[in-house]
N, C-alpha and C. Protein backbone atom coordinates (compact mmCIF):
# COMPACT_ATOMS: atom_id res chain seq x y z
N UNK A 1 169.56 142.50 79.62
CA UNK A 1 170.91 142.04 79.88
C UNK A 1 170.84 140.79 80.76
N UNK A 2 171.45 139.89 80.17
CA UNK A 2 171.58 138.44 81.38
C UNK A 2 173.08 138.56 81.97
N UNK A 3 173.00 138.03 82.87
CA UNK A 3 174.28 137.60 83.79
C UNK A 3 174.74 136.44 83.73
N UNK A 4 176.18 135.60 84.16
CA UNK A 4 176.13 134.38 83.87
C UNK A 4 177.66 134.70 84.49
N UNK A 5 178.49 133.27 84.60
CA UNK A 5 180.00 133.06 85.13
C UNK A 5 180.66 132.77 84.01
N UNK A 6 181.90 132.51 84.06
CA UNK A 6 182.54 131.75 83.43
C UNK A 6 183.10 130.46 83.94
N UNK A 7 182.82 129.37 83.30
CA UNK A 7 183.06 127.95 83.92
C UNK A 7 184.06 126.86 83.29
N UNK A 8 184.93 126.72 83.37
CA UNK A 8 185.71 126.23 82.49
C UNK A 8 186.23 126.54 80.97
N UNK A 9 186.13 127.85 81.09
CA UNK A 9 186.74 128.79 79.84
C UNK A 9 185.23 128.80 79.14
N UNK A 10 184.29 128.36 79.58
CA UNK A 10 182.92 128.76 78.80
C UNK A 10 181.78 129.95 79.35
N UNK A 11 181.50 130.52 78.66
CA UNK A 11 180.90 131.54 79.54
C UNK A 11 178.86 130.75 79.46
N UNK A 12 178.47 131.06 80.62
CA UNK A 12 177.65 130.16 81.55
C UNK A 12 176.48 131.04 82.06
N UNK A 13 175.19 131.45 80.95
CA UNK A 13 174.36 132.09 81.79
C UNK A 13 173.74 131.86 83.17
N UNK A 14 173.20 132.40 83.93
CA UNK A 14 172.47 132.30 85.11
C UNK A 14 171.29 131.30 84.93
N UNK A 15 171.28 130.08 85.59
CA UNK A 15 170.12 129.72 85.50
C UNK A 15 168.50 130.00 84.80
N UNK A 16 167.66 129.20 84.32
CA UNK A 16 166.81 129.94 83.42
C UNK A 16 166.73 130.97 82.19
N UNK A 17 168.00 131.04 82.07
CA UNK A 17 168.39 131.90 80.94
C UNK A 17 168.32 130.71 79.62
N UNK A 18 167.81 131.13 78.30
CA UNK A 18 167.97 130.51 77.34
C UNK A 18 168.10 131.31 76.54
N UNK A 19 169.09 131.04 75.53
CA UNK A 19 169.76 131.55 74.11
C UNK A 19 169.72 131.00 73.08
N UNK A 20 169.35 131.64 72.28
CA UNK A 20 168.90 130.69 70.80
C UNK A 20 170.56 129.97 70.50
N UNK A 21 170.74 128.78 69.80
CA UNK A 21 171.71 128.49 69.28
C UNK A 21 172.32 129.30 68.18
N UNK A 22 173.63 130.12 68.25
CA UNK A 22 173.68 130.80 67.25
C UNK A 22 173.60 132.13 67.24
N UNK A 23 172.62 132.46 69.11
CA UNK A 23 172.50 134.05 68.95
C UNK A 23 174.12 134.81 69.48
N UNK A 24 174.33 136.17 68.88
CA UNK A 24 175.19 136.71 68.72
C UNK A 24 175.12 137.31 70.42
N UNK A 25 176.16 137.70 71.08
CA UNK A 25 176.18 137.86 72.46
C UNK A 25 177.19 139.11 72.70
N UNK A 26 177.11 139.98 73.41
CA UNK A 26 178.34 140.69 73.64
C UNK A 26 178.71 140.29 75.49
N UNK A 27 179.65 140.33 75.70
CA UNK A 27 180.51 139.94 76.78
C UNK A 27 181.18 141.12 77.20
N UNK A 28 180.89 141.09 78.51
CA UNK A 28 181.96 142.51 79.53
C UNK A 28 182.09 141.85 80.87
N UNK A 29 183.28 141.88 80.68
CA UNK A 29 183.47 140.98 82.48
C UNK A 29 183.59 142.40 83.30
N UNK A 30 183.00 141.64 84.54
CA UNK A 30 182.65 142.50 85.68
C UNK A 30 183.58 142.91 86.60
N UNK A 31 184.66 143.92 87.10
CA UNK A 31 185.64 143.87 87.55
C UNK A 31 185.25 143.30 89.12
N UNK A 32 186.15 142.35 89.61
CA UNK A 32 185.88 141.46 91.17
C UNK A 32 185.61 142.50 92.09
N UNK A 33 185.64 143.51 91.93
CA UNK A 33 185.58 144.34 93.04
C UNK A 33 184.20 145.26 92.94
N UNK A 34 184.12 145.42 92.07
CA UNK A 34 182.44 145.86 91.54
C UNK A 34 181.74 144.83 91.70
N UNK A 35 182.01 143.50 90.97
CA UNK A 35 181.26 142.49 91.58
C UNK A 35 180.51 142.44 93.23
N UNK A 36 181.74 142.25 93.57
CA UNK A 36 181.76 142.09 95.07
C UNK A 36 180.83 143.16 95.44
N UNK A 37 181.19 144.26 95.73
CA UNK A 37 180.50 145.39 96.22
C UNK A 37 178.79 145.66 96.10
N UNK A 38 178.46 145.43 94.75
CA UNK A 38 177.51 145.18 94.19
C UNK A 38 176.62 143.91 94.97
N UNK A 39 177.38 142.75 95.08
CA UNK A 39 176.57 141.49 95.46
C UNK A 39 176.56 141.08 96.38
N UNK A 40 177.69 141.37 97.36
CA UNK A 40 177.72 140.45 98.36
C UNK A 40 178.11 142.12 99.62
N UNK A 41 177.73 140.80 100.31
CA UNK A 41 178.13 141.80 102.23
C UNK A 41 178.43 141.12 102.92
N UNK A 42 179.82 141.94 103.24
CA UNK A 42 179.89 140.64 104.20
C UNK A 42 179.49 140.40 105.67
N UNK A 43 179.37 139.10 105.89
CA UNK A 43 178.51 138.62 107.13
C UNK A 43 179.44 138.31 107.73
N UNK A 44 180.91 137.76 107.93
CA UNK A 44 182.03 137.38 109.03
C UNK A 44 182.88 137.19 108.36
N UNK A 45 184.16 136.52 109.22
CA UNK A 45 185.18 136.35 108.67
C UNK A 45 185.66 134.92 109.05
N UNK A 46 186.47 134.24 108.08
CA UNK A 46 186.71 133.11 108.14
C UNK A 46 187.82 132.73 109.15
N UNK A 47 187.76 132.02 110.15
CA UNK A 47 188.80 131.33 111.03
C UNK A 47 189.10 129.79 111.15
N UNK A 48 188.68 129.55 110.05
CA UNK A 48 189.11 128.06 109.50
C UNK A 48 190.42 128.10 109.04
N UNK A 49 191.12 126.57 108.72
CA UNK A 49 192.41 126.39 108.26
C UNK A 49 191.55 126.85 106.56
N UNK A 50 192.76 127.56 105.77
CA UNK A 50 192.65 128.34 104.41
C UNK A 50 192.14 126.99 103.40
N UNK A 51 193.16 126.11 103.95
CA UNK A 51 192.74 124.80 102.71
C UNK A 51 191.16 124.36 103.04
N UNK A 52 190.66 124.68 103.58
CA UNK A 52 189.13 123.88 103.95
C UNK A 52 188.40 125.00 103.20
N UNK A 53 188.41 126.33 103.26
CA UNK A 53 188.19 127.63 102.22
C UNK A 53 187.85 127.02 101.00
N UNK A 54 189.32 126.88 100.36
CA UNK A 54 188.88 126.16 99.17
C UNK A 54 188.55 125.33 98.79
N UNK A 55 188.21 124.00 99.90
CA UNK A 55 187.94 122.73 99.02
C UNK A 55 186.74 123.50 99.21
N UNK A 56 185.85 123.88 100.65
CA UNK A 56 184.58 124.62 100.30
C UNK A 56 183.93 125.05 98.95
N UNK A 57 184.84 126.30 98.00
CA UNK A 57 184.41 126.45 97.73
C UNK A 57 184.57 126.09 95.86
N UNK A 58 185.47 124.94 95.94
CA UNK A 58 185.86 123.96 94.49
C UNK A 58 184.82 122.70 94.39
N UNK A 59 184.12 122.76 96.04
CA UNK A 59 182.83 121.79 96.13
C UNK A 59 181.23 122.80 95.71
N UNK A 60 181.98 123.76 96.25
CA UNK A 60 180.45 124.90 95.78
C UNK A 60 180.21 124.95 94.18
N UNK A 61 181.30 125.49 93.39
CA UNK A 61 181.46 125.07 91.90
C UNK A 61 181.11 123.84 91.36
N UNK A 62 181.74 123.06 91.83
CA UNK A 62 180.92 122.00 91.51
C UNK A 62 180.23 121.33 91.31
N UNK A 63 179.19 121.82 92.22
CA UNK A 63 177.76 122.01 92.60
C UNK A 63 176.98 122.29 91.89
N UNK A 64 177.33 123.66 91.38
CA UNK A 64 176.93 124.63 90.89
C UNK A 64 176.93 124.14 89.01
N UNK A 65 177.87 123.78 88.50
CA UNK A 65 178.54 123.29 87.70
C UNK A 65 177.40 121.81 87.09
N UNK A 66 177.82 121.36 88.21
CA UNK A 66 176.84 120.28 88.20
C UNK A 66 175.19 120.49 87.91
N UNK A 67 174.43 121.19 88.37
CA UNK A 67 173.41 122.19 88.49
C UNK A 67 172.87 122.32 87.31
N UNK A 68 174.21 123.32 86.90
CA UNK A 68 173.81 124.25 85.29
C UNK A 68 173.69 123.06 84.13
N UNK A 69 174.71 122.03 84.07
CA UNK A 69 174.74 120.94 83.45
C UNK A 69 173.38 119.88 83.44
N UNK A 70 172.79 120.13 84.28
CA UNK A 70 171.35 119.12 84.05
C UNK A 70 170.37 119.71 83.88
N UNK A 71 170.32 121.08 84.02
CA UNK A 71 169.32 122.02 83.27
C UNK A 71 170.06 122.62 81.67
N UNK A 72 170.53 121.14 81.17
CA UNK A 72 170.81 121.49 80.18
C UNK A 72 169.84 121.00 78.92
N UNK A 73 169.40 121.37 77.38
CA UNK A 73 168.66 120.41 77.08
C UNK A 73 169.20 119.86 76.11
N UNK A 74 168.82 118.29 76.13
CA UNK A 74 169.75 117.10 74.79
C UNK A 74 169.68 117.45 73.57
């Protein structure tokens, strides 16, 4: 089983993952709260203004986004 996001309405394996062009895939999204529970712990809590939150983390995606896109091959 691979893991992966969804990124602009495309669904986006995990890094190092490769799929034949063409191979057949089944899809089950992960409910956010299983997610969560499963992956993360939390370490603190945020006391920043909320808007800095998200540019944070629309720059993290992006990033990220950016990332998956050049480990892409031509």
């Amino acid at each position: 089983m691979y893991k992966g996001m969804v990124v602009k309405g495309v669904v986006v394996p995990e890094v190092g993952v490769m799929l034949r062009e063409g191979s057949e895939v089944r899809i089950e999204p992960i409910e956010m709260e299983q997610a969560v529970s499963r992956h993360f712990r939390p370490v603190g809590e945020w006391v920043g203004p909320l808007g800095e939150i998200d540019r944070l983390i629309r720059e993290s995606q992006d990033l990220r986004e950016a990332d998956l896109l050049s480990h892409e091959q031509p």
